[in-house]
C-alpha atoms as a PDB file:
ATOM      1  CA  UNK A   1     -26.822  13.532-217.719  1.00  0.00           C
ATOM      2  CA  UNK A   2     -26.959  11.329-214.252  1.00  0.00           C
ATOM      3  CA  UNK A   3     -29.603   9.051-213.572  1.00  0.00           C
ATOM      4  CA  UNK A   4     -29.707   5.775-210.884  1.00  0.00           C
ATOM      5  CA  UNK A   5     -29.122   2.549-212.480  1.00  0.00           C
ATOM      6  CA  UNK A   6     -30.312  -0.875-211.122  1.00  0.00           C
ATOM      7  CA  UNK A   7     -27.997  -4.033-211.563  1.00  0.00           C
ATOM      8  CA  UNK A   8     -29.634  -4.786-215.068  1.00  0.00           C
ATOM      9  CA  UNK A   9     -27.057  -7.863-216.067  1.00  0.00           C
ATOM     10  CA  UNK A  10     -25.609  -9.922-213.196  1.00  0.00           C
ATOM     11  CA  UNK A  11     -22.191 -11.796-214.446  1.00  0.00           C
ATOM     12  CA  UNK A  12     -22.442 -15.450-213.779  1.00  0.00           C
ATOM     13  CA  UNK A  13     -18.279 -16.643-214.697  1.00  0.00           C
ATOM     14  CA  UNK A  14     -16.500 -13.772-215.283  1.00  0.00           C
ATOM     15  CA  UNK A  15     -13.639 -13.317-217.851  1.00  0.00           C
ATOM     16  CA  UNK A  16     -10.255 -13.596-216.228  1.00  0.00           C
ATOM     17  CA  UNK A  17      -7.077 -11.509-217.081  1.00  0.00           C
ATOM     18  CA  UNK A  18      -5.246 -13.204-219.423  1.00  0.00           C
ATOM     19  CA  UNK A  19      -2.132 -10.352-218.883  1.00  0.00           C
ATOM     20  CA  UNK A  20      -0.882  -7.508-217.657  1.00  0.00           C
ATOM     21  CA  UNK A  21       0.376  -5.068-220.145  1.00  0.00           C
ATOM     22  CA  UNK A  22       2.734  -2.298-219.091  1.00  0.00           C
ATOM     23  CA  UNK A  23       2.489   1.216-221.339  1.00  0.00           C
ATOM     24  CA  UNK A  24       5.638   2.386-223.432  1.00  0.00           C
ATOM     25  CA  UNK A  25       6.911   5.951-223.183  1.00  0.00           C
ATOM     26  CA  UNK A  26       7.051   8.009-226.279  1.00  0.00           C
ATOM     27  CA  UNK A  27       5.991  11.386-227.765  1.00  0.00           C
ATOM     28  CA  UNK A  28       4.034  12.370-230.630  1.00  0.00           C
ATOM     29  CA  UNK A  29       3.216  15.109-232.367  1.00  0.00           C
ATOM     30  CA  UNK A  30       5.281  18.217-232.021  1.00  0.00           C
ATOM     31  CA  UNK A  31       7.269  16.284-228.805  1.00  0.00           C
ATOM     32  CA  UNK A  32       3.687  15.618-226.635  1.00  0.00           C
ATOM     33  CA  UNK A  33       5.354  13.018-224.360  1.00  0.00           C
ATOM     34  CA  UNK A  34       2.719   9.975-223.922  1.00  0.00           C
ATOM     35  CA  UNK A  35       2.147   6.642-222.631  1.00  0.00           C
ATOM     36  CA  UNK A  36       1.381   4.210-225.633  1.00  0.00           C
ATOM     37  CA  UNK A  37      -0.822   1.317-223.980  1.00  0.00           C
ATOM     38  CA  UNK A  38      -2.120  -0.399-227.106  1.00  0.00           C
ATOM     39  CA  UNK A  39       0.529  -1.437-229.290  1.00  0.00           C
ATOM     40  CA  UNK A  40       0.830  -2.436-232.725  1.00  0.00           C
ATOM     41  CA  UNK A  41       1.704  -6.104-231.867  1.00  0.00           C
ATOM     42  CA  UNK A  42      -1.311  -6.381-229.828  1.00  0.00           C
ATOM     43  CA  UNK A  43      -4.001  -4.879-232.744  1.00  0.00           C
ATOM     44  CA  UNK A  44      -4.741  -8.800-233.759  1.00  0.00           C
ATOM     45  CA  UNK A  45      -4.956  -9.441-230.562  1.00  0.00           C
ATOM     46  CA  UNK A  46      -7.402  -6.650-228.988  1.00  0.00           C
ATOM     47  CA  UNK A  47      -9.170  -6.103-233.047  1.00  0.00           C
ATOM     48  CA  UNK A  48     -11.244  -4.427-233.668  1.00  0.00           C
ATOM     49  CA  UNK A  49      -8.789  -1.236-231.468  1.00  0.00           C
ATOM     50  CA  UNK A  50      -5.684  -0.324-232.791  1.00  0.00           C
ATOM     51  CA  UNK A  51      -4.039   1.704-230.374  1.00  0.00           C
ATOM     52  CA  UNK A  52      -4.626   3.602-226.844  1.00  0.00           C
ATOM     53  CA  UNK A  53      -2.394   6.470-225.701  1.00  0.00           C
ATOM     54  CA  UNK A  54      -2.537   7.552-222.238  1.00  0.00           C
ATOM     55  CA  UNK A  55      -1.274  11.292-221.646  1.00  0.00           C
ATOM     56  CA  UNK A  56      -1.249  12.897-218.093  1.00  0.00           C
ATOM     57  CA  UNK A  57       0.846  15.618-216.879  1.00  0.00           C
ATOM     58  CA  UNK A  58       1.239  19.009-214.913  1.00  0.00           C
ATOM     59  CA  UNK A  59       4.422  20.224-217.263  1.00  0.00           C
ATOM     60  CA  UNK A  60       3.679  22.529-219.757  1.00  0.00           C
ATOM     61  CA  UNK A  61       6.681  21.776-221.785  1.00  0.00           C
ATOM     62  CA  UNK A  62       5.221  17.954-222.600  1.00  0.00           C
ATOM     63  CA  UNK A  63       2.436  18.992-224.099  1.00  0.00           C
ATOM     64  CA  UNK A  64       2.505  22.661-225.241  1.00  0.00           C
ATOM     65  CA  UNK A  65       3.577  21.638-228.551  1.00  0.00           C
ATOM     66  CA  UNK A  66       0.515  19.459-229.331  1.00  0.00           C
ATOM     67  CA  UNK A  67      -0.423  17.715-232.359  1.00  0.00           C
ATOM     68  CA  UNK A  68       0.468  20.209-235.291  1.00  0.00           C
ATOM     69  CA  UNK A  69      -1.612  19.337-238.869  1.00  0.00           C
ATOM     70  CA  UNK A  70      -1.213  15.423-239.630  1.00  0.00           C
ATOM     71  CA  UNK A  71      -3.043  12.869-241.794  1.00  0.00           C
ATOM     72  CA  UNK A  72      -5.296   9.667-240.734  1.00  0.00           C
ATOM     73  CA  UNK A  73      -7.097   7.052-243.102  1.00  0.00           C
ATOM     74  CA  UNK A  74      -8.833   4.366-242.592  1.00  0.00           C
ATOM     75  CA  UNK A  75     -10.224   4.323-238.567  1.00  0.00           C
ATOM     76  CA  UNK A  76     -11.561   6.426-236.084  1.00  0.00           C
ATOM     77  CA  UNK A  77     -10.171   8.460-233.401  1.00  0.00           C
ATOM     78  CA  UNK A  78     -11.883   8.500-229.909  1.00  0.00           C
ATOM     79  CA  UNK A  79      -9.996  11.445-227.525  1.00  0.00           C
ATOM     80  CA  UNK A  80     -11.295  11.240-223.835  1.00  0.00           C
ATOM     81  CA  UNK A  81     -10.233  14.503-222.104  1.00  0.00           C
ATOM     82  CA  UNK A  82      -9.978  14.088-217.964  1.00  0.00           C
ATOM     83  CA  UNK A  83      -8.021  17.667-217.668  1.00  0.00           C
ATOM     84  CA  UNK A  84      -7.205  20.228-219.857  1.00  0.00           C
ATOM     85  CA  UNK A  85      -8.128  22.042-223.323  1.00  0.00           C
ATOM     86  CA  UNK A  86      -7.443  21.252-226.827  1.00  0.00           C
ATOM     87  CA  UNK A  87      -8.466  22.819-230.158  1.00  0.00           C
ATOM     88  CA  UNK A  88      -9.471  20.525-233.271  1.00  0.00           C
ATOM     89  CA  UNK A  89      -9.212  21.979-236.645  1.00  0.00           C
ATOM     90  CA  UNK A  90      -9.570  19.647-239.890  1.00  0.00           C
ATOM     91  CA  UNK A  91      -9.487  20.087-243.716  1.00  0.00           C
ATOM     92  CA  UNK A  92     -13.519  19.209-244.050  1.00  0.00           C
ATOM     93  CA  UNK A  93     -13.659  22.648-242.177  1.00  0.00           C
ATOM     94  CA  UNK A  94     -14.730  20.701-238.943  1.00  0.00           C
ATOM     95  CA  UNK A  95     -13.656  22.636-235.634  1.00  0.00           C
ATOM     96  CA  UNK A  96     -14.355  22.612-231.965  1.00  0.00           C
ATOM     97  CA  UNK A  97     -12.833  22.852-228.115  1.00  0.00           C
ATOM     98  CA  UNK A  98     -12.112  19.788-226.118  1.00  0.00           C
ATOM     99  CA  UNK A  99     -12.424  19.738-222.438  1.00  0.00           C
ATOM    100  CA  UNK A 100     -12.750  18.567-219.295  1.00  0.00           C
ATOM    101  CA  UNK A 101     -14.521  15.244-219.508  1.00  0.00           C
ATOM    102  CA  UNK A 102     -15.552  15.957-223.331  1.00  0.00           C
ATOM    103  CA  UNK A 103     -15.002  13.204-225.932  1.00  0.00           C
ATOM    104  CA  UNK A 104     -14.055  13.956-229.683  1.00  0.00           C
ATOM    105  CA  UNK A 105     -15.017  11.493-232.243  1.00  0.00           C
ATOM    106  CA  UNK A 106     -13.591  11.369-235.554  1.00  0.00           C
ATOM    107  CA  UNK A 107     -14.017   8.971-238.434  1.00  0.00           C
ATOM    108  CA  UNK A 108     -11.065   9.430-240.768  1.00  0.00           C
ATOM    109  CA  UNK A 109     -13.016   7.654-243.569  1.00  0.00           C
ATOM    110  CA  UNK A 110     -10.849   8.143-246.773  1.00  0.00           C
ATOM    111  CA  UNK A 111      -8.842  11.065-245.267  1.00  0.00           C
ATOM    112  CA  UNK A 112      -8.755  13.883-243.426  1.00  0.00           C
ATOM    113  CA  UNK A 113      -6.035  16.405-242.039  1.00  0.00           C
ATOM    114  CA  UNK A 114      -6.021  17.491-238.580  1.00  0.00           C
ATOM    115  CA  UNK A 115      -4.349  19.468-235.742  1.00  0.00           C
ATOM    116  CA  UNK A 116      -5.115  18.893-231.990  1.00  0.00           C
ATOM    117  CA  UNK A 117      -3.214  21.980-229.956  1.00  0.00           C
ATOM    118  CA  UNK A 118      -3.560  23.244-226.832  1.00  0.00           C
ATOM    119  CA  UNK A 119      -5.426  26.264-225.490  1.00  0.00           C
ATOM    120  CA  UNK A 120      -3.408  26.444-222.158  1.00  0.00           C
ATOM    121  CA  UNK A 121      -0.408  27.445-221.282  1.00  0.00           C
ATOM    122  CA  UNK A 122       0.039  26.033-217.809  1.00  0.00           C
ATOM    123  CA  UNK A 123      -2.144  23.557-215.653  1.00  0.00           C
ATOM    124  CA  UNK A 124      -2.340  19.888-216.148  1.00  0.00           C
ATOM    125  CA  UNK A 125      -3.365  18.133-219.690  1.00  0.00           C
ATOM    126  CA  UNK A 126      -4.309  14.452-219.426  1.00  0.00           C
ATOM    127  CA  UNK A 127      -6.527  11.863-221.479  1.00  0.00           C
ATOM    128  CA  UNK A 128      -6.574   8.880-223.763  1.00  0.00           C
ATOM    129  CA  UNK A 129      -7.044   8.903-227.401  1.00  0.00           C
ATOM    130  CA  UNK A 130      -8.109   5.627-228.830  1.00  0.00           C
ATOM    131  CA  UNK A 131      -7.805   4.386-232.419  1.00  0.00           C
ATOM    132  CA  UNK A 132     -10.809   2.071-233.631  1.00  0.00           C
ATOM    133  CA  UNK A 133     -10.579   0.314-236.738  1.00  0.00           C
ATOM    134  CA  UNK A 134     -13.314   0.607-239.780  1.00  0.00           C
ATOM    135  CA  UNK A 135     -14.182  -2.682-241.758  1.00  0.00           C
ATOM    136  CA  UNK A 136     -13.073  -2.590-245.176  1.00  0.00           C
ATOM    137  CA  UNK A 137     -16.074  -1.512-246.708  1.00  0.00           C
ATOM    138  CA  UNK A 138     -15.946   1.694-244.443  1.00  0.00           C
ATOM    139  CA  UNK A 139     -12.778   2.512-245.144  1.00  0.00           C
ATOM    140  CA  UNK A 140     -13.248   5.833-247.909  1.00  0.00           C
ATOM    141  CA  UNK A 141     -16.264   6.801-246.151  1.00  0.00           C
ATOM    142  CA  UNK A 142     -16.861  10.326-246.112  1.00  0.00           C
ATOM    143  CA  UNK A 143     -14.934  11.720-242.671  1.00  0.00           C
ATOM    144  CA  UNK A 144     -16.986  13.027-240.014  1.00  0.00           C
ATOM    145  CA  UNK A 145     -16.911  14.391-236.585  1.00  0.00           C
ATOM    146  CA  UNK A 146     -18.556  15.121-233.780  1.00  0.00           C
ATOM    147  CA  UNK A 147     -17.518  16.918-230.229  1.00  0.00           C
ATOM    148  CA  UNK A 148     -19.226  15.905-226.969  1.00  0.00           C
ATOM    149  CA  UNK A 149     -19.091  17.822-223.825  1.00  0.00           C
ATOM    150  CA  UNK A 150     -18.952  16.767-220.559  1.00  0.00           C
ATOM    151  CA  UNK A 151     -22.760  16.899-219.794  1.00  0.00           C
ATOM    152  CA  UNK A 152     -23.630  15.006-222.681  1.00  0.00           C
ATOM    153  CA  UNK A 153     -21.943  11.803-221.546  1.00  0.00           C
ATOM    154  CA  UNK A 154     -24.611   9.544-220.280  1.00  0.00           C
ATOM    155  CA  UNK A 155     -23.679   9.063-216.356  1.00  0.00           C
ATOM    156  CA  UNK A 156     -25.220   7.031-213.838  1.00  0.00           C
ATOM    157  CA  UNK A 157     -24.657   5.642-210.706  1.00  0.00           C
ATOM    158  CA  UNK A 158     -25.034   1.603-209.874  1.00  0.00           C
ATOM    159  CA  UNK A 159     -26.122   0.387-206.169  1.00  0.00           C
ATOM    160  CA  UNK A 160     -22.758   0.007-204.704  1.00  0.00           C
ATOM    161  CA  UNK A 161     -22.258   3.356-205.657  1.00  0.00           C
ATOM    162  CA  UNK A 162     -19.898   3.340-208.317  1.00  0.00           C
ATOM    163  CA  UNK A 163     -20.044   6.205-211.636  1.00  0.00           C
ATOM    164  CA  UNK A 164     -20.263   5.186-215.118  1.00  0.00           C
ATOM    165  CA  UNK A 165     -20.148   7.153-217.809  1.00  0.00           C
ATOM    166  CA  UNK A 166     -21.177   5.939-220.970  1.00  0.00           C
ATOM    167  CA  UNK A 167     -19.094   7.065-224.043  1.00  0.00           C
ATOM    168  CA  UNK A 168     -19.662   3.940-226.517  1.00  0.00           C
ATOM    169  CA  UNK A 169     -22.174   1.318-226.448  1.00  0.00           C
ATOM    170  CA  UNK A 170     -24.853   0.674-223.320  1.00  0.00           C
ATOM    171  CA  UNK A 171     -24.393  -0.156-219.932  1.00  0.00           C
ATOM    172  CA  UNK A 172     -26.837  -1.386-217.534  1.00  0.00           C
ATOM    173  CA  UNK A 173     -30.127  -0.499-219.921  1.00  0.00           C
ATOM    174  CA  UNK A 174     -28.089   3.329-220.423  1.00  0.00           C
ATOM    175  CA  UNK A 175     -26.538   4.078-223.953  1.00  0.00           C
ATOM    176  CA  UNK A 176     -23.645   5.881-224.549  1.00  0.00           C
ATOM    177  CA  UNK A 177     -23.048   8.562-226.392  1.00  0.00           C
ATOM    178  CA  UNK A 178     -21.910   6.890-229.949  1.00  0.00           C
ATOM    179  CA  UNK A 179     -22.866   3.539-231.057  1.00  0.00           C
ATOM    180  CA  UNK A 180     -21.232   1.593-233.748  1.00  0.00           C
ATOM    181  CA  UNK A 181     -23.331  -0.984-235.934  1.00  0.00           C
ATOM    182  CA  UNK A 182     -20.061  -3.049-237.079  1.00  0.00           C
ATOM    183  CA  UNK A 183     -17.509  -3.320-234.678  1.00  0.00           C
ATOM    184  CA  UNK A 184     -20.098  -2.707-231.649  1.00  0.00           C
ATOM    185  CA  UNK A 185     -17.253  -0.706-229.004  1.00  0.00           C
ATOM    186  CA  UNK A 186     -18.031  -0.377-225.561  1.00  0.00           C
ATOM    187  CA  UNK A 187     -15.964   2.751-223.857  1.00  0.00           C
ATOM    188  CA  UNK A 188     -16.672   2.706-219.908  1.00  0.00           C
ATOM    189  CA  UNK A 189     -14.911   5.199-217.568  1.00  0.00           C
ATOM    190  CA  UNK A 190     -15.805   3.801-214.492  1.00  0.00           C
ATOM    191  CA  UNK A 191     -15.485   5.615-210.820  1.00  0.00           C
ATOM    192  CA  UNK A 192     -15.265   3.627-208.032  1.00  0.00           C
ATOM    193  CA  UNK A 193     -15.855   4.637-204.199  1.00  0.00           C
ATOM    194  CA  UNK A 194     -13.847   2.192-201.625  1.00  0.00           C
ATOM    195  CA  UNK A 195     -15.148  -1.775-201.950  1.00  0.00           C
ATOM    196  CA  UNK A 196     -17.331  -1.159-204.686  1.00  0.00           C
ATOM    197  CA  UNK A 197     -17.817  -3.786-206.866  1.00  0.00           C
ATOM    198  CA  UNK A 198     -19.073  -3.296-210.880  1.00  0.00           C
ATOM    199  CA  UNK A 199     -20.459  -6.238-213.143  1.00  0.00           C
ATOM    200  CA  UNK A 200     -20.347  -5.763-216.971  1.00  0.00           C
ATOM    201  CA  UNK A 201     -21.807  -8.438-219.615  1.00  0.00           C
ATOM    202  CA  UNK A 202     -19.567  -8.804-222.518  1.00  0.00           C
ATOM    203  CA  UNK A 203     -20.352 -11.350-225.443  1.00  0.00           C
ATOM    204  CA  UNK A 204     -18.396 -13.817-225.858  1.00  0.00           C
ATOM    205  CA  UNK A 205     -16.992 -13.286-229.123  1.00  0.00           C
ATOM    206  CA  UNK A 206     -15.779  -9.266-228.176  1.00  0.00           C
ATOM    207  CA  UNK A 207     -12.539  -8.320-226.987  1.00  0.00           C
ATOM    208  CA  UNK A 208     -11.934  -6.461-223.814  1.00  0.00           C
ATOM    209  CA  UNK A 209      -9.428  -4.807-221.696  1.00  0.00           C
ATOM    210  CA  UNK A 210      -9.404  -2.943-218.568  1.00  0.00           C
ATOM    211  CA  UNK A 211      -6.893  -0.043-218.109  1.00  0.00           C
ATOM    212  CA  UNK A 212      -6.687   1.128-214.450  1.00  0.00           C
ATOM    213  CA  UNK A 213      -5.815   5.203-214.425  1.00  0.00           C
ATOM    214  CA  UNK A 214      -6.052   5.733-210.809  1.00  0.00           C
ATOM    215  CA  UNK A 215      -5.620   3.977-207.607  1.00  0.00           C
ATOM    216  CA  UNK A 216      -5.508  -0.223-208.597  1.00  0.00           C
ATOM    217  CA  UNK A 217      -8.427  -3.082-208.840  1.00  0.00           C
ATOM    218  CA  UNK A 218      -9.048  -6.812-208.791  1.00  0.00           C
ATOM    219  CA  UNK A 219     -10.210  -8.601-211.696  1.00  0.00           C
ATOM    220  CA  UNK A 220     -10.902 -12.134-211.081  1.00  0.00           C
ATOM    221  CA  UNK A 221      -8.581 -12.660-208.469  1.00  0.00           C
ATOM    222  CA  UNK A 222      -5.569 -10.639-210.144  1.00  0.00           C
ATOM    223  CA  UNK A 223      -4.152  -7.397-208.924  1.00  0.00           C
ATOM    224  CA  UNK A 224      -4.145  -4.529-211.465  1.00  0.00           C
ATOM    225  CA  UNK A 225      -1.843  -1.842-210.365  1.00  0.00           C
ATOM    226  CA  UNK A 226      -2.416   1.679-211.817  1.00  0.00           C
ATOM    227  CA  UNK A 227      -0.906   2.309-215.343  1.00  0.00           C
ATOM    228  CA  UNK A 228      -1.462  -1.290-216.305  1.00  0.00           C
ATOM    229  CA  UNK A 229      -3.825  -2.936-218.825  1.00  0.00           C
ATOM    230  CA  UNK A 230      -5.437  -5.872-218.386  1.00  0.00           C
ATOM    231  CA  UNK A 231      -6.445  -7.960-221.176  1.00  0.00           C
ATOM    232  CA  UNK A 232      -9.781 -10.235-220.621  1.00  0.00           C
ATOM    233  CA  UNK A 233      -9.702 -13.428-222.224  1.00  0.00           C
ATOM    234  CA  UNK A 234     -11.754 -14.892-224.689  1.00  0.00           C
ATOM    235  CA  UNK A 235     -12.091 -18.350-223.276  1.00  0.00           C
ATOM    236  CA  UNK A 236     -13.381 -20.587-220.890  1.00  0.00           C
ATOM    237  CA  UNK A 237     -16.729 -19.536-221.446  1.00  0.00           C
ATOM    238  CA  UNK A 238     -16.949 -15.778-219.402  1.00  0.00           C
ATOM    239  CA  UNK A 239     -19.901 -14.007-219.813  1.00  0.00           C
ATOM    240  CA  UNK A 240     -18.428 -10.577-219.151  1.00  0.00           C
ATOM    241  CA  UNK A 241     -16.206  -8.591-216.594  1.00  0.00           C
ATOM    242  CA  UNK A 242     -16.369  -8.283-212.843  1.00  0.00           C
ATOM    243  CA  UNK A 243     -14.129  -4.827-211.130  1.00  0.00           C
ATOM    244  CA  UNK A 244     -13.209  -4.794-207.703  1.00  0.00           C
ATOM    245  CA  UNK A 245     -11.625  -1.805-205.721  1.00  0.00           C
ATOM    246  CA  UNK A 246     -10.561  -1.794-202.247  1.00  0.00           C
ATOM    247  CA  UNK A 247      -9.804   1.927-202.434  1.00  0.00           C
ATOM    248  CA  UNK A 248     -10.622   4.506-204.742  1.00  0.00           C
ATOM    249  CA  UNK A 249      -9.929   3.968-208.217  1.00  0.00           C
ATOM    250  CA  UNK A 250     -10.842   5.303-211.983  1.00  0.00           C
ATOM    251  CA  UNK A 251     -10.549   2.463-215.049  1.00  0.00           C
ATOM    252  CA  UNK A 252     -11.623   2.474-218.730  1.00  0.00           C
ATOM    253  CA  UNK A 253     -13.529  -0.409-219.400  1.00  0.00           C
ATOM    254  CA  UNK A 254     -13.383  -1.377-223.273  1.00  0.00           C
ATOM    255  CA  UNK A 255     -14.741  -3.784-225.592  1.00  0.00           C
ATOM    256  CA  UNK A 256     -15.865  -4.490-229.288  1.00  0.00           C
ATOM    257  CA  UNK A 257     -16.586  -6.948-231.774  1.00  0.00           C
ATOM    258  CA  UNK A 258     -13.391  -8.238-233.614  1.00  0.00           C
ATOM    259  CA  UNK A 259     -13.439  -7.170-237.662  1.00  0.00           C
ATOM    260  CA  UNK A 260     -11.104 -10.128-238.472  1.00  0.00           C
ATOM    261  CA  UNK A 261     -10.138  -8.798-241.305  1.00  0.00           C
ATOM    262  CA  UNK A 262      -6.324  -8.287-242.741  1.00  0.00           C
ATOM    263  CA  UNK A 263      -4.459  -4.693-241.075  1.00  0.00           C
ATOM    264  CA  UNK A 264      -2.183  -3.121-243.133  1.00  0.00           C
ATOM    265  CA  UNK A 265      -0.465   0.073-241.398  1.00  0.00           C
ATOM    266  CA  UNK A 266       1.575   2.703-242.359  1.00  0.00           C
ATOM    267  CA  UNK A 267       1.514   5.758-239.640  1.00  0.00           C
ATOM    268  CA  UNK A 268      -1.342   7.071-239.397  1.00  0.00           C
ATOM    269  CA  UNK A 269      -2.794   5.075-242.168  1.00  0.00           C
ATOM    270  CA  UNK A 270      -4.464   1.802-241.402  1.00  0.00           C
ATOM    271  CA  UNK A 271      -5.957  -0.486-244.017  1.00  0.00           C
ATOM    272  CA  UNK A 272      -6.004  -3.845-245.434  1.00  0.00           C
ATOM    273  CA  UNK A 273      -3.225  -4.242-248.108  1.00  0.00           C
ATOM    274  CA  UNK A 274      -0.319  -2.630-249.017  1.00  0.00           C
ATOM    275  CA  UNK A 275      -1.268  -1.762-252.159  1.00  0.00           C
ATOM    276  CA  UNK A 276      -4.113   0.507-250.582  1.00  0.00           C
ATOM    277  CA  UNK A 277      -1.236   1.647-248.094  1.00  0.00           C
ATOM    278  CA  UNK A 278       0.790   3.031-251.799  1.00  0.00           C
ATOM    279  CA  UNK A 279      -2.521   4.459-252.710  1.00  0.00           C
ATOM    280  CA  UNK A 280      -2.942   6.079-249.669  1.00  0.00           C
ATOM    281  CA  UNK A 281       0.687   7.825-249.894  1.00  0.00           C
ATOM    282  CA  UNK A 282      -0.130   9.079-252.789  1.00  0.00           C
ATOM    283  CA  UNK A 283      -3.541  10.299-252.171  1.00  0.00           C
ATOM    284  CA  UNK A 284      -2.426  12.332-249.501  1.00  0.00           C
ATOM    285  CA  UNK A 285       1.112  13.695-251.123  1.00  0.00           C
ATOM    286  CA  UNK A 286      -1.160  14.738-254.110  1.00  0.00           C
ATOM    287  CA  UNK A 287      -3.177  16.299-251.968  1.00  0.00           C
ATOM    288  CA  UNK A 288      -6.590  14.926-251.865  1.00  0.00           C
ATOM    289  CA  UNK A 289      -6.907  14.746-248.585  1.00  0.00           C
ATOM    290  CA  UNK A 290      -8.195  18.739-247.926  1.00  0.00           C
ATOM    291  CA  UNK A 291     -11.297  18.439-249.974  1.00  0.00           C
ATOM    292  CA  UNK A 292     -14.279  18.544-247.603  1.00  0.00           C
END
């Protein structure tokens, strides 16, 4: 889906970076070897998102294990593909193939079990899976899921010629894909040709961060190499985010609407006090996590 977008919302004093934030290496899953962006000192921080892993690679043998069965409460799980195929299987009997430039949502709600493993054996694997909080009262929802391919993506193209595709929220008068009542995310991948410039209004009160995938940008007179995220502050009165690239770049562009509520985590189990943590252990060791 590509249309032609006009400048809808022109940014008047854009949100500086407030830092740079260099990803950790680790591995997950059955040894998937990862870049974690988003970490857990930074979820007060960058509420209402809890954590950002950025995986790219042509070796088979860092990702050919993938992400055997394992548990989540409590949040959502948003995994952008760029390259490569996984499978999802889950215990409420949900299943599907994601793929180049297809997005899987998944809202954990009050449980679910789920593998993600690859349906390659060779070739390059490389995306981002972001974890978005629910609000308390969300938490035990019923899970749910939905797979969207490449061509559903809303896509369009601004004046200075740079591609946005629109996975969460709206950009310049086009929706994305999902929308989220509470916490309000906005997930931009954003292509830019060489000294293309992109505006985005943010409200004030959301959260944002830019995380630069290819090439590097400016952002209010800062330098963001690639593999870097840069956090947009909150104050001095911005009115949203302006991108700069001398050279070809990709970014994510992401924002949302803090929950400010308490964040009590355990794994993959996020929620609000430990005693619902306990509960939640026991939940899933008696099982009652693989009822649909």
């Amino acid at each position: 889906m590509t249309t032609t977008a006009h400048d809808t919302g022109i940014v008047s004093r854009p949100r500086p970076v407030e830092r740079l934030v260099a990803g950790q290496a680790t591995s997950d899953g059955a040894g998937v070897k990862l870049t974690r962006v988003l970490t857990q000192p930074l979820q007060r921080r960058l509420d209402p998102f809890l954590m950002l892993d950025a995986f790219g690679t042509d070796n088979p043998d860092d990702y050919i294990g993938g992400f055997p069965d394992h548990p989540h409460r409590g949040f959502e799980t948003v995994t952008y593909m760029i390259d490569g195929r996984m499978r999802h299987r889950d215990s409420a009997g949900h299943e599907g193939l994601l793929q180049n430039g297809g997005v899987q949502w998944m809202t954990a709600g009050r449980g679910i079990v789920h593998s993600e493993l690859p349906e390659q054996e060779g070739g390059r694997m490389e995306g981002f899976q972001l974890w978005l909080n629910l609000a308390a009262k969300d938490k035990m929802t019923t899970p749910w899921y939905r797979d969207i391919q490449s061509a559903e993506i809303p896509q369009f193209t601004t004046p200075d010629g740079v591609t946005v595709r629109v996975i969460a929220g709206a950009s310049h008068g086009v929706a994305g894909a999902v929308q989220r009542e509470i916490t309000e995310p906005l997930y931009l991948d954003l292509h830019f040709p060489p000294g293309a410039r992109f505006e985005q209004p943010l409200p004030a009160a959301h959260n944002a961060f830019v995380y630069v995938y290819r090439g590097s940008l400016e952002i209010a007179g800062t330098a963001v190499p690639r593999e870097r995220m840069a956090i947009l502050s909150n104050t001095g009165g911005g009115d949203g985010a302006v991108l700069h690239a001398d050279a070809p770049a990709r970014a994510l562009l992401i924002a949302g609407r803090p929950l400010k509520e308490p964040i009590a985590q355990y794994g993959p189990f996020v929620m609000n006090t430990q005693e619902e943590l306990f509960q939640t252990v026991r939940d899933f060791q008696s099982g009652r996590f693989t009822a649909a």
